[in-house]
C-alpha atoms as a PDB file:
ATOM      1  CA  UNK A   1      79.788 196.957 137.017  1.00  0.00           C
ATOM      2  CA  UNK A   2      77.762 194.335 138.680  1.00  0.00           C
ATOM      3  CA  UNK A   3      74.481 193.045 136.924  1.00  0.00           C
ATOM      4  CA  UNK A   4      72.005 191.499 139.323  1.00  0.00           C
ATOM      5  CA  UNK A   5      69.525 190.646 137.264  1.00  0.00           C
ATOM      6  CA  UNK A   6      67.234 187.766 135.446  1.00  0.00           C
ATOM      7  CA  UNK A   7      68.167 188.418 132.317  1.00  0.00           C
ATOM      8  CA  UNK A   8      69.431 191.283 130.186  1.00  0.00           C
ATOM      9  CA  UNK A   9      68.498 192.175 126.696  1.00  0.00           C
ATOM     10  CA  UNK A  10      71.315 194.624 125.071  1.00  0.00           C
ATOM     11  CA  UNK A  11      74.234 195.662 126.962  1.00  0.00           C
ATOM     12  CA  UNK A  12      73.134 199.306 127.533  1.00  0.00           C
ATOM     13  CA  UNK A  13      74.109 200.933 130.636  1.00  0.00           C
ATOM     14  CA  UNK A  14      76.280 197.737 131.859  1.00  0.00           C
ATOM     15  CA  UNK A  15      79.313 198.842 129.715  1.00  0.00           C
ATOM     16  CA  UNK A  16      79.622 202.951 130.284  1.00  0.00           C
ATOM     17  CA  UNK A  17      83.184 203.748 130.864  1.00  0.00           C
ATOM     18  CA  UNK A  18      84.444 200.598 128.093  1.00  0.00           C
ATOM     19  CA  UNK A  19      86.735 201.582 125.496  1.00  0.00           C
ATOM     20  CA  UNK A  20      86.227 200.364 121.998  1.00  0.00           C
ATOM     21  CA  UNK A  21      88.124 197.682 121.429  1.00  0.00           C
ATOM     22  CA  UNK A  22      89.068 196.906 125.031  1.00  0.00           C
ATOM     23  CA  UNK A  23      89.341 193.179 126.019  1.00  0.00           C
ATOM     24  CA  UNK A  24      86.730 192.641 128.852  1.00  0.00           C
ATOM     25  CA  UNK A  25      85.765 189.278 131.086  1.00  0.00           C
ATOM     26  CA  UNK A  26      82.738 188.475 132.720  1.00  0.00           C
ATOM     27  CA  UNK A  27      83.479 187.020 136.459  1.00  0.00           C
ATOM     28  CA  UNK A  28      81.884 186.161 139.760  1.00  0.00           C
ATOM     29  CA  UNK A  29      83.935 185.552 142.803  1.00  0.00           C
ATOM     30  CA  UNK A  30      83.482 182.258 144.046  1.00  0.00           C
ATOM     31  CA  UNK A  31      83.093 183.678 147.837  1.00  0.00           C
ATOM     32  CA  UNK A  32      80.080 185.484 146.134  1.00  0.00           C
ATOM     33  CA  UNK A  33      78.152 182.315 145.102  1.00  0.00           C
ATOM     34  CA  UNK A  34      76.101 179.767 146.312  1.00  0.00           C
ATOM     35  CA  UNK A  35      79.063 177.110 145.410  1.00  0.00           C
ATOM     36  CA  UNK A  36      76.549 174.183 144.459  1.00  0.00           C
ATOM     37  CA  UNK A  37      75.899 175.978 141.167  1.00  0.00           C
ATOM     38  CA  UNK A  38      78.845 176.134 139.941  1.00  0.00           C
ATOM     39  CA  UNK A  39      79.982 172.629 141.029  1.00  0.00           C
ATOM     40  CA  UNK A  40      76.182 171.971 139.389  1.00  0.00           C
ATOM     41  CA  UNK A  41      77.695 173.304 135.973  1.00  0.00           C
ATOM     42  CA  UNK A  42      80.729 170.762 136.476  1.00  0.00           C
ATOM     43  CA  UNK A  43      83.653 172.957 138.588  1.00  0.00           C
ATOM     44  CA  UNK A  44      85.380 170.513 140.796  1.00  0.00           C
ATOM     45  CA  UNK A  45      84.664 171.240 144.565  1.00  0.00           C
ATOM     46  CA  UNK A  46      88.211 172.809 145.184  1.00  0.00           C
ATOM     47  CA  UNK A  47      87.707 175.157 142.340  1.00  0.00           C
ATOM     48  CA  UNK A  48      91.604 174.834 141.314  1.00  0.00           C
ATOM     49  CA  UNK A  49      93.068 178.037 139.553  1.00  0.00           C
ATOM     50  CA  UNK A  50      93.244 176.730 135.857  1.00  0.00           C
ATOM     51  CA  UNK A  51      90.099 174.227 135.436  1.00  0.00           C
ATOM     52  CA  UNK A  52      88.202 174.892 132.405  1.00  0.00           C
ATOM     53  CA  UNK A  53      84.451 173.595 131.520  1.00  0.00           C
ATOM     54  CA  UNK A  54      81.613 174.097 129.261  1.00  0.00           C
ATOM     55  CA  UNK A  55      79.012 174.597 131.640  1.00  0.00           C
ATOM     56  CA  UNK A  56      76.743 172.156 132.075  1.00  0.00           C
ATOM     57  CA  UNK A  57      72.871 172.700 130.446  1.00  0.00           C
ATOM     58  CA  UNK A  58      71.037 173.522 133.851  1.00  0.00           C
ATOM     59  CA  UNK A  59      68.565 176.115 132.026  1.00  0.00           C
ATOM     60  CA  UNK A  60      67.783 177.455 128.056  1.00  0.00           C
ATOM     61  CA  UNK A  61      70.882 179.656 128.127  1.00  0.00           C
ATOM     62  CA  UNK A  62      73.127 176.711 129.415  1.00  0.00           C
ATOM     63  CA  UNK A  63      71.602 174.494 127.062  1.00  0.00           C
ATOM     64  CA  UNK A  64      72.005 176.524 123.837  1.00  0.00           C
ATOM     65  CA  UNK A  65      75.786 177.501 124.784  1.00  0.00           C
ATOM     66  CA  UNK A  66      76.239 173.859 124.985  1.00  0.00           C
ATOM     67  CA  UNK A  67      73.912 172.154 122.489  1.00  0.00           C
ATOM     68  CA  UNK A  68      72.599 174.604 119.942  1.00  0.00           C
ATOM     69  CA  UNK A  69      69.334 175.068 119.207  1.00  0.00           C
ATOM     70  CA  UNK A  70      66.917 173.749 116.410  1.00  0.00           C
ATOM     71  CA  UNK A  71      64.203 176.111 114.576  1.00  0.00           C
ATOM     72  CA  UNK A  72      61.156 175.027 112.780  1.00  0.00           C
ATOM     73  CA  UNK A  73      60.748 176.302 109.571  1.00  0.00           C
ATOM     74  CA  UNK A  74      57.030 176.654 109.481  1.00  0.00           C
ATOM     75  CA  UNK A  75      56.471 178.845 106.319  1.00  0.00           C
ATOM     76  CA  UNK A  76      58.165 175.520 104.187  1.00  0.00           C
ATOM     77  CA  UNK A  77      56.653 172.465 103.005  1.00  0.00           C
ATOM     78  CA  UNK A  78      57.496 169.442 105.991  1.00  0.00           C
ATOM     79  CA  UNK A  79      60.142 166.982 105.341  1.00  0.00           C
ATOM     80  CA  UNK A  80      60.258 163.072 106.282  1.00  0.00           C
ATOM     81  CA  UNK A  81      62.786 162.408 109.139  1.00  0.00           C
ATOM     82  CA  UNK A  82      63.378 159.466 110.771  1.00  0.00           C
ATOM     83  CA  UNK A  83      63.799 157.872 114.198  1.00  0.00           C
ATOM     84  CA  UNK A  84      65.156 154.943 115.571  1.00  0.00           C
ATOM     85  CA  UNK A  85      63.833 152.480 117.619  1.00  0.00           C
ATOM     86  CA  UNK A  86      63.925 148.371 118.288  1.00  0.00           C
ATOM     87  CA  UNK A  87      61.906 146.478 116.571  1.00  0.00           C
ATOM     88  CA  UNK A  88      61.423 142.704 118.106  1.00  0.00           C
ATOM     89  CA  UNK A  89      59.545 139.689 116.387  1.00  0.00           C
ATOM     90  CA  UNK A  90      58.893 136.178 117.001  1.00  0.00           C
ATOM     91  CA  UNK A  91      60.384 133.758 114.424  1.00  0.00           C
ATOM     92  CA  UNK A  92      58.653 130.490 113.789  1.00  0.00           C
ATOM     93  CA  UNK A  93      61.261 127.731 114.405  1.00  0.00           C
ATOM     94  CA  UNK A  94      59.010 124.305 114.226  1.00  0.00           C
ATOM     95  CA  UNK A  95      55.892 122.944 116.025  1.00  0.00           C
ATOM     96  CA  UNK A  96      55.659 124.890 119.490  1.00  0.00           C
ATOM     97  CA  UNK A  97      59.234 126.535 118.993  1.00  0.00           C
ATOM     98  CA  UNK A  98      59.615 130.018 118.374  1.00  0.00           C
ATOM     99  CA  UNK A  99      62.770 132.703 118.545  1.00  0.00           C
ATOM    100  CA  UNK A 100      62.480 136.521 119.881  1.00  0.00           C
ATOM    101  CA  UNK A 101      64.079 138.431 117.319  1.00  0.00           C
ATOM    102  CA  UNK A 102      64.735 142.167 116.813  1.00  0.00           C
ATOM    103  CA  UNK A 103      66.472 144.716 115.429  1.00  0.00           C
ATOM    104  CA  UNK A 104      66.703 148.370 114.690  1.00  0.00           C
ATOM    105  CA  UNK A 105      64.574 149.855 112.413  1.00  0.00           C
ATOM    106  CA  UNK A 106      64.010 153.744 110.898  1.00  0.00           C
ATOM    107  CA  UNK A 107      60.488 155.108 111.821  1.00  0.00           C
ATOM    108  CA  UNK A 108      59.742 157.555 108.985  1.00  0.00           C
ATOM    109  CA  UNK A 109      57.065 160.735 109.960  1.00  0.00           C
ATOM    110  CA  UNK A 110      56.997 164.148 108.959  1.00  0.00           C
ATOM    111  CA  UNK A 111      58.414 167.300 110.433  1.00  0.00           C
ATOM    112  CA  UNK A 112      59.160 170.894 109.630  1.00  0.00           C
ATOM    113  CA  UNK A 113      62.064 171.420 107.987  1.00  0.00           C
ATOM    114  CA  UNK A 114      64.254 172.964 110.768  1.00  0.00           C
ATOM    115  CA  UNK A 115      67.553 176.154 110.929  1.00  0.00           C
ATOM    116  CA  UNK A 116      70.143 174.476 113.070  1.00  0.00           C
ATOM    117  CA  UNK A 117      71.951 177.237 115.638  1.00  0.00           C
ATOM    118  CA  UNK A 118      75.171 176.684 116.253  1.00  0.00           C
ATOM    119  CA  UNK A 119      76.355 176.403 120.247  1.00  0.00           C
ATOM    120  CA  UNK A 120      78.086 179.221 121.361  1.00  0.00           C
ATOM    121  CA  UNK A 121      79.931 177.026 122.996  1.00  0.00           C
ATOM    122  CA  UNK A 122      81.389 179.539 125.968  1.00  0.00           C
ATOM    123  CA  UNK A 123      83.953 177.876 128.403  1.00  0.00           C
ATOM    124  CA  UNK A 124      84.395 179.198 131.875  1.00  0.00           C
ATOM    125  CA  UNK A 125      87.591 179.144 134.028  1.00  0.00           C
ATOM    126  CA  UNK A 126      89.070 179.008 137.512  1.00  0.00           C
ATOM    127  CA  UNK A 127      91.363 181.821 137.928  1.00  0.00           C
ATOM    128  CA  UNK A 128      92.794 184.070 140.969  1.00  0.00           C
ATOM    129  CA  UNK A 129      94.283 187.671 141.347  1.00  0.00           C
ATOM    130  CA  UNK A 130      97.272 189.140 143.232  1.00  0.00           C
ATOM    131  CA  UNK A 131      95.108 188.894 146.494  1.00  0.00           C
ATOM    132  CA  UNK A 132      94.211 184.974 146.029  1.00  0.00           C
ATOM    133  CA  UNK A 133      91.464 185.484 145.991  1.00  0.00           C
ATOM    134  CA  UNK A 134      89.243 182.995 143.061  1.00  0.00           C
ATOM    135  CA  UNK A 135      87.097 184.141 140.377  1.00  0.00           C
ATOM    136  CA  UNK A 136      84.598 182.096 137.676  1.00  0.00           C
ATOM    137  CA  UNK A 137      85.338 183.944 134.693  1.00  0.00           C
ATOM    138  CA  UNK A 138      85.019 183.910 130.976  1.00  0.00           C
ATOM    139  CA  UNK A 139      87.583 184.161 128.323  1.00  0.00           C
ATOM    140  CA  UNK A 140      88.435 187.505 127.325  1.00  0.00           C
ATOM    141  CA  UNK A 141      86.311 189.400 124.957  1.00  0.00           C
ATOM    142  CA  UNK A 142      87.127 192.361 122.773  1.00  0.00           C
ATOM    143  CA  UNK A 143      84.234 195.107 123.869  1.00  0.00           C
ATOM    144  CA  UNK A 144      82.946 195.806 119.552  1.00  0.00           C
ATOM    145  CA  UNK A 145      79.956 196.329 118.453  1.00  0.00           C
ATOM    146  CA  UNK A 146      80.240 192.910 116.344  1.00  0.00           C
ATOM    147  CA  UNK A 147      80.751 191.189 119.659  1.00  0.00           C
ATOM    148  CA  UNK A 148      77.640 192.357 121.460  1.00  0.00           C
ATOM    149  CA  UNK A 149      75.732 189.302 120.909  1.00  0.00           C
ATOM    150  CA  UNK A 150      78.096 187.257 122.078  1.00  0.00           C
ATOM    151  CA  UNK A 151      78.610 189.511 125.345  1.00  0.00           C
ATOM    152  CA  UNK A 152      74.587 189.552 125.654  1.00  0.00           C
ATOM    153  CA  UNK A 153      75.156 186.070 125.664  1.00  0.00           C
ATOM    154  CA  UNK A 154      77.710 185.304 127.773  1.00  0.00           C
ATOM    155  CA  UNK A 155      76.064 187.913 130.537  1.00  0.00           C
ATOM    156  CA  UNK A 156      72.875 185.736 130.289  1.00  0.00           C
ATOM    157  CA  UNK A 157      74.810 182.461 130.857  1.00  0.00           C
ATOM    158  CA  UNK A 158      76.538 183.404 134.203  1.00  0.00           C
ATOM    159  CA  UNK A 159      72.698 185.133 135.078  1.00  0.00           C
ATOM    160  CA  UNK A 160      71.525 181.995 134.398  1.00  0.00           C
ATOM    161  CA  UNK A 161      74.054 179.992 136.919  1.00  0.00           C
ATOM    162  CA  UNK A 162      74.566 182.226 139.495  1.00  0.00           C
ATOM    163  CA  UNK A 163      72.127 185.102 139.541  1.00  0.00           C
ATOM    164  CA  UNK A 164      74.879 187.778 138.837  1.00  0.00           C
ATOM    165  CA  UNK A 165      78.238 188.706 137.347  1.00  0.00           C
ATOM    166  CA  UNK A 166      80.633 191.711 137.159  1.00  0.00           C
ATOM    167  CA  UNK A 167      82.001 192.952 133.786  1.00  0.00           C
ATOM    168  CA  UNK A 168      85.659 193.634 134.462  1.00  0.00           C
ATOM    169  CA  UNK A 169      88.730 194.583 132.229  1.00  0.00           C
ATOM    170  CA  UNK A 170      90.778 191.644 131.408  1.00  0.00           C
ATOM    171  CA  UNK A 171      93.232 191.818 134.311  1.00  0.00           C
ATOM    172  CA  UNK A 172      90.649 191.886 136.826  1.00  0.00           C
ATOM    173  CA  UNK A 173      93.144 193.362 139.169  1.00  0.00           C
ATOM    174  CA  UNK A 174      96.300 191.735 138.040  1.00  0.00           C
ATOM    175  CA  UNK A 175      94.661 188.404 137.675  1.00  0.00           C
ATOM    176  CA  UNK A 176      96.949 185.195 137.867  1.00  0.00           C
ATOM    177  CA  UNK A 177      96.132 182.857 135.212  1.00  0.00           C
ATOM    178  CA  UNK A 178      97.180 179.145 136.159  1.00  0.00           C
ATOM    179  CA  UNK A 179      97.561 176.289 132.832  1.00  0.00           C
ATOM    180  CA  UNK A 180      94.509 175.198 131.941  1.00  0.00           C
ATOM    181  CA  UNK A 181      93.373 171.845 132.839  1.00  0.00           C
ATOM    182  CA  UNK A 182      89.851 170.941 131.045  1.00  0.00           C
ATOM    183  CA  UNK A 183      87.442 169.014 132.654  1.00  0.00           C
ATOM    184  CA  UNK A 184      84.867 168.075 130.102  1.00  0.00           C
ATOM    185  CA  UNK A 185      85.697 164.413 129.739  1.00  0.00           C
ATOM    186  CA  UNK A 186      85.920 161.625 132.595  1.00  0.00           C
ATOM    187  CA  UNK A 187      88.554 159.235 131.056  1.00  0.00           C
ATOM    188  CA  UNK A 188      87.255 155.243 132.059  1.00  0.00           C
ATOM    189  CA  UNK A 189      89.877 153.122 133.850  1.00  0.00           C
ATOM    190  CA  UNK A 190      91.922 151.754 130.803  1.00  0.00           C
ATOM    191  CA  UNK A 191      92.021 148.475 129.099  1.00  0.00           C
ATOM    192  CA  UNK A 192      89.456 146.623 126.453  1.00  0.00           C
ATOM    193  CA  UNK A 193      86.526 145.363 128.427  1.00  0.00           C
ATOM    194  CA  UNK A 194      83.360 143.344 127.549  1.00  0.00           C
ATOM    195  CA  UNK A 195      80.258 145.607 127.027  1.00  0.00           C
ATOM    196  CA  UNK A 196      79.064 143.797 130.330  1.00  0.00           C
ATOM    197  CA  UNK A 197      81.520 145.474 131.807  1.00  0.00           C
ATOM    198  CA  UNK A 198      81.551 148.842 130.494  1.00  0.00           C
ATOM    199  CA  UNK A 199      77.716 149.032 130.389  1.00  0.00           C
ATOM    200  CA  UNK A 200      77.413 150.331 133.646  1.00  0.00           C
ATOM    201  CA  UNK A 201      79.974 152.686 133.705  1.00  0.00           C
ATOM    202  CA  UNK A 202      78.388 154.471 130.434  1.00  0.00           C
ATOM    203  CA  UNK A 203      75.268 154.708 132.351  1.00  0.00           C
ATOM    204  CA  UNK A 204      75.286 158.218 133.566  1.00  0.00           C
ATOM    205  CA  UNK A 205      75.547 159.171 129.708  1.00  0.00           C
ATOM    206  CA  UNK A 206      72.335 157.650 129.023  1.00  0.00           C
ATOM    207  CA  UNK A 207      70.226 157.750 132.316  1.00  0.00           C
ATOM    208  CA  UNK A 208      68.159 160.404 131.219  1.00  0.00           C
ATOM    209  CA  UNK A 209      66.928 158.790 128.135  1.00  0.00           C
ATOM    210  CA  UNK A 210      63.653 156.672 127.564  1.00  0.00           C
ATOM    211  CA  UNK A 211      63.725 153.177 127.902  1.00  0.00           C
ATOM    212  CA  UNK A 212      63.021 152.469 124.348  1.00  0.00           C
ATOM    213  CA  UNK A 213      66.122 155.584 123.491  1.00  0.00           C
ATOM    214  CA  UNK A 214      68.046 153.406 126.379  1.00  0.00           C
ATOM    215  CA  UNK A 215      68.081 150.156 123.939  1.00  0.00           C
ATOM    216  CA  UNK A 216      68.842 151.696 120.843  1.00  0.00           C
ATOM    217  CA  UNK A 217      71.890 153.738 122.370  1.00  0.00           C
ATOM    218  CA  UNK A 218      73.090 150.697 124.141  1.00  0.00           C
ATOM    219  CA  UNK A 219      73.349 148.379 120.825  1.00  0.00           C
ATOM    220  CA  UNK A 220      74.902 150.920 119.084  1.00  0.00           C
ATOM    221  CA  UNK A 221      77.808 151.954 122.079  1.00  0.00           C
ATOM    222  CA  UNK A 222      77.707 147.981 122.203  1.00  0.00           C
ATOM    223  CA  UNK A 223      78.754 147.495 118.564  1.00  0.00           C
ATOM    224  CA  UNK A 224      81.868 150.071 118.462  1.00  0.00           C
ATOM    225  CA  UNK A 225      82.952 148.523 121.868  1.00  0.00           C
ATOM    226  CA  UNK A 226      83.194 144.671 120.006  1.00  0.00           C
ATOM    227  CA  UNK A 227      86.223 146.442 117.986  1.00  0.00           C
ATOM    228  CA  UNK A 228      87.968 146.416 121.505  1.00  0.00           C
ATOM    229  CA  UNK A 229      88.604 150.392 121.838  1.00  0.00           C
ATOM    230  CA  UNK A 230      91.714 151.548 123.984  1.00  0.00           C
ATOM    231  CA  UNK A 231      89.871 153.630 125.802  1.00  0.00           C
ATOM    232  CA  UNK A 232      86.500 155.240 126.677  1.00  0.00           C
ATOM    233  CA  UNK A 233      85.900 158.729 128.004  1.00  0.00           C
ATOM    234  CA  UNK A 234      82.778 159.797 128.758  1.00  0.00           C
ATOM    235  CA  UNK A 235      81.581 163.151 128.063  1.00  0.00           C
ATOM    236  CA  UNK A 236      81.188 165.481 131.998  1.00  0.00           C
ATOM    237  CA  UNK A 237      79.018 169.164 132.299  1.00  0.00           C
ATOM    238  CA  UNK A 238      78.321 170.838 128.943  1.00  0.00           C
ATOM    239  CA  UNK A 239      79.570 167.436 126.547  1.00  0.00           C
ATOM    240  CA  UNK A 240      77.073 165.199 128.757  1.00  0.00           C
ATOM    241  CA  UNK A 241      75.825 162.612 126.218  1.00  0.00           C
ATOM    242  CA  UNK A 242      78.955 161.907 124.160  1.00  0.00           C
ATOM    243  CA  UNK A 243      81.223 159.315 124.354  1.00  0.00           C
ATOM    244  CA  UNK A 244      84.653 158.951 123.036  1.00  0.00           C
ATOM    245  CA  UNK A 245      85.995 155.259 122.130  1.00  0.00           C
ATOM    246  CA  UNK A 246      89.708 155.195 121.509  1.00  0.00           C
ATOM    247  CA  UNK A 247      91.521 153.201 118.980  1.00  0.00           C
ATOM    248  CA  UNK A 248      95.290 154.492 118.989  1.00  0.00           C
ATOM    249  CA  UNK A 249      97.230 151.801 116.910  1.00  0.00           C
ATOM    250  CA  UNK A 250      94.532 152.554 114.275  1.00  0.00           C
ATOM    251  CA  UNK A 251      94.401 156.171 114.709  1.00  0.00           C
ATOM    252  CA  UNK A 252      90.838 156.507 114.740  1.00  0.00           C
ATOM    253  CA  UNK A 253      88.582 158.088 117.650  1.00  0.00           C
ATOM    254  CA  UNK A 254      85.000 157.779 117.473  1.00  0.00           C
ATOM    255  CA  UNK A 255      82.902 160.410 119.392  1.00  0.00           C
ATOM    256  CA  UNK A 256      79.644 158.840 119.539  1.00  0.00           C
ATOM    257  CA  UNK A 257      76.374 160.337 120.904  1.00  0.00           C
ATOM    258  CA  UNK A 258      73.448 159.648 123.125  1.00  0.00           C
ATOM    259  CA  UNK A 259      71.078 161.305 120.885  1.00  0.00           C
ATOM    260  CA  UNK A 260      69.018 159.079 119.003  1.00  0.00           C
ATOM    261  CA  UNK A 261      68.638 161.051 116.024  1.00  0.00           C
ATOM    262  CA  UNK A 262      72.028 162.468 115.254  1.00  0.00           C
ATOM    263  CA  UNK A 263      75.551 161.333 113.966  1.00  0.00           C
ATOM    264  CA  UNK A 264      78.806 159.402 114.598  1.00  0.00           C
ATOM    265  CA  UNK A 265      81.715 161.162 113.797  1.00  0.00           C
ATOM    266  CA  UNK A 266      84.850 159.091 113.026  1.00  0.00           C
ATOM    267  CA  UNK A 267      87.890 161.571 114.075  1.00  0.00           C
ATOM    268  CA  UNK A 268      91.818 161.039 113.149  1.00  0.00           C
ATOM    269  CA  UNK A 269      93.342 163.127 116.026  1.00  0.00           C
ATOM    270  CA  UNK A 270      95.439 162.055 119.222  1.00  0.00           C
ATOM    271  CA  UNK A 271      93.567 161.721 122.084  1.00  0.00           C
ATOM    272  CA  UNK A 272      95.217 164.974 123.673  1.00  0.00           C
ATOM    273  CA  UNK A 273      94.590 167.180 120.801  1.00  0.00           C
ATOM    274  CA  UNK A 274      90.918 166.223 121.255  1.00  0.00           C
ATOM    275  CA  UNK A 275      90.232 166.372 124.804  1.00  0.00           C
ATOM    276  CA  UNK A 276      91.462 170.230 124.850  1.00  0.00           C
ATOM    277  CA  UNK A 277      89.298 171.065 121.597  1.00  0.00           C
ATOM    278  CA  UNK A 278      86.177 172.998 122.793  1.00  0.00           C
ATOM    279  CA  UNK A 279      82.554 171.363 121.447  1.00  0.00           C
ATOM    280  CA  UNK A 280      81.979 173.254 118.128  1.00  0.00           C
ATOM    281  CA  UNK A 281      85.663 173.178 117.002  1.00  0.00           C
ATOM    282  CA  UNK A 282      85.059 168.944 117.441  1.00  0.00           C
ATOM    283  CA  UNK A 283      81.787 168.890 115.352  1.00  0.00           C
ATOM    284  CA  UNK A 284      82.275 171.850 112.875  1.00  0.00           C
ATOM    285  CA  UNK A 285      85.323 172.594 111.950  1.00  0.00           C
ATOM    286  CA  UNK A 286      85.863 169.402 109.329  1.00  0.00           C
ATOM    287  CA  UNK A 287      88.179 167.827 112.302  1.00  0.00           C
ATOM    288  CA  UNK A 288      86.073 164.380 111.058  1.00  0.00           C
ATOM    289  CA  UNK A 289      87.290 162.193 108.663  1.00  0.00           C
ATOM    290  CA  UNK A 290      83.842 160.741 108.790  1.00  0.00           C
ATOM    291  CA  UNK A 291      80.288 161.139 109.913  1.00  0.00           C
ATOM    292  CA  UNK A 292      77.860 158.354 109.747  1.00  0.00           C
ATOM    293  CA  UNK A 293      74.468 159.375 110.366  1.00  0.00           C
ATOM    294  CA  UNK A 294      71.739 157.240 112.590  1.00  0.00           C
ATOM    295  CA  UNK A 295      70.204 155.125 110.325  1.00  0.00           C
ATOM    296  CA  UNK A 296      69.343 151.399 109.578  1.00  0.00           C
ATOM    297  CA  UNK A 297      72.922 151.371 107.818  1.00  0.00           C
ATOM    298  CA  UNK A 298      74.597 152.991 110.235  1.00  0.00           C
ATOM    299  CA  UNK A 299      75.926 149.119 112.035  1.00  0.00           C
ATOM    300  CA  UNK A 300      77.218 148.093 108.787  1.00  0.00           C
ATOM    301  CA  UNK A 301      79.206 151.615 108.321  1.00  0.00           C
ATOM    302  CA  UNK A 302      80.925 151.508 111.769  1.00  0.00           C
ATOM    303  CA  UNK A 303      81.915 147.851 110.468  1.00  0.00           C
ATOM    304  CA  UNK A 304      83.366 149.217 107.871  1.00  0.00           C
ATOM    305  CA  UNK A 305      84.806 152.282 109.066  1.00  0.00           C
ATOM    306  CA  UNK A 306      86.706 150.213 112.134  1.00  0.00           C
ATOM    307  CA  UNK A 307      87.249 146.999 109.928  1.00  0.00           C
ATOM    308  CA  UNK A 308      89.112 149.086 107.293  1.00  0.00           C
END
């Protein structure tokens, strides 16, 4: 059935006919889109059979599948938090002579308390049927009631990118799945480089940010990349804002991000087995050896950590 609309609530009328238990997909054609969205959400152009993303946030929906969400705990007492920021002084040398100095410093204030949502973290895929024809279409879902949230949800996200969507049974006409091939990281051209160097090409990640954001990101991507990583792949679509710095021989990955308020997490993983894991099974599933959180000690820790 196709759903044409803004947004739905419950799954009501859209799944008469279902079985219990029956593995569905959500799909659009791609000859039934405006193709800029889904390129948009981080599709390559030629739309190969077998290309995998997490869509990339371009409304709520998008950005909850990808990043969670936060809630404010309003009926508790507020905490103290803290966020980052550069502070710069000038340093009396002698007569007339002074030095700029600064550093990063924890601003304390207070906040609500706040729930943390998990992302649902929903990948979509490139696939074709027996007629060749191609199709943007989720992974398969069993049709429970236990599952209807996740259903609501996954309706919403393709209403959300391209204003409609079809609920068919898994084989959506004897559908020809191709290997997957993710697309959720750009890997950099390899070999150690000076920050100089790599600055720039770690600029998308950031180019949203403040200024002030901009400088505290910058010394702290600056100070993993003085340990001389391997490599450095740069989060694409739905992990925009994380970066991955690659240290083989040591067998240590750090996926850093572009918040300024959140957490390092030091990984021991192969490079492969990471790039195919999907967002939450990265950050939530205890794949970390380590997670250092953003804080005035948080240079001294990555010392540590990569100097171990």
């Amino acid at each position: 059935m196709i759903i044409n609309k803004k947004r739905i609530r419950t799954l009501g009328a859209y799944t008469k006919g279902l079985e219990e238990g029956q593995p569905i997909v959500v799909s659009v054609g791609i000859s039934d889109i405006d193709s800029d969205a889904a390129i948009d959400i981080g599709l390559s152009p030629d739309f190969s059979p077998g290309e995998v993303v997490l869509p990339r946030a371009v409304g709520n929906i998008t950005k909850f599948n990808a990043e969670g969400k936060e809630i404010p705990q309003k009926d508790e007492p507020k905490e103290t938090h803290y966020r980052q920021q550069e502070w710069t002084w000038k340093e009396f040398r002698g007569r007339y002579d002074f030095e700029e100095k600064s550093k990063i410093v924890d601003i304390p204030y207070e906040r609500y308390p706040r729930e943390y949502i998990e992302p649902p973290a929903v990948e979509l895929n490139i696939a074709t049927n027996s007629n060749s024809e191609k199709f943007i279409i989720s992974d398969p879902v069993e049709f429970t009631s236990e599952n209807d949230d996740l259903l609501v949800h996954i309706i919403n996200l393709f209403l959300e990118i391209f204003g409609h969507c079809e609920i068919r049974s898994e084989n959506l006409d004897s559908i020809i799945r191709a290997p997957l091939r993710k697309l959720n990281w750009d890997v950099l051209p390899p070999g150690k480089k000076p920050w100089g160097e790599l600055k720039p090409l770690v600029r998308e990640a950031t180019g949203n940010l403040s200024d002030g954001n901009k400088v505290v990101i910058d010394k702290r991507l600056e100070s993993i990349n003085v340990h001389e990583p391997d490599f450095v792949a740069v989060g694409r679509a739905g992990f925009s804002g994380y970066l991955i710095f690659g240290f083989p021989e040591k067998n240590l990955y750090i996926l850093e991000s572009t918040q300024t308020n959140n957490a390092t997490y030091v990984i021991e993983n192969n490079w492969e087995v990471l790039s195919g894991l999907t967002k939450a099974e990265i950050l939530e599933n205890n794949l970390h050896k380590e997670r250092v959180f953003h804080r005035e000690s948080w240079f001294n820790e990555i010392n540590r950590v990569l100097c171990g």
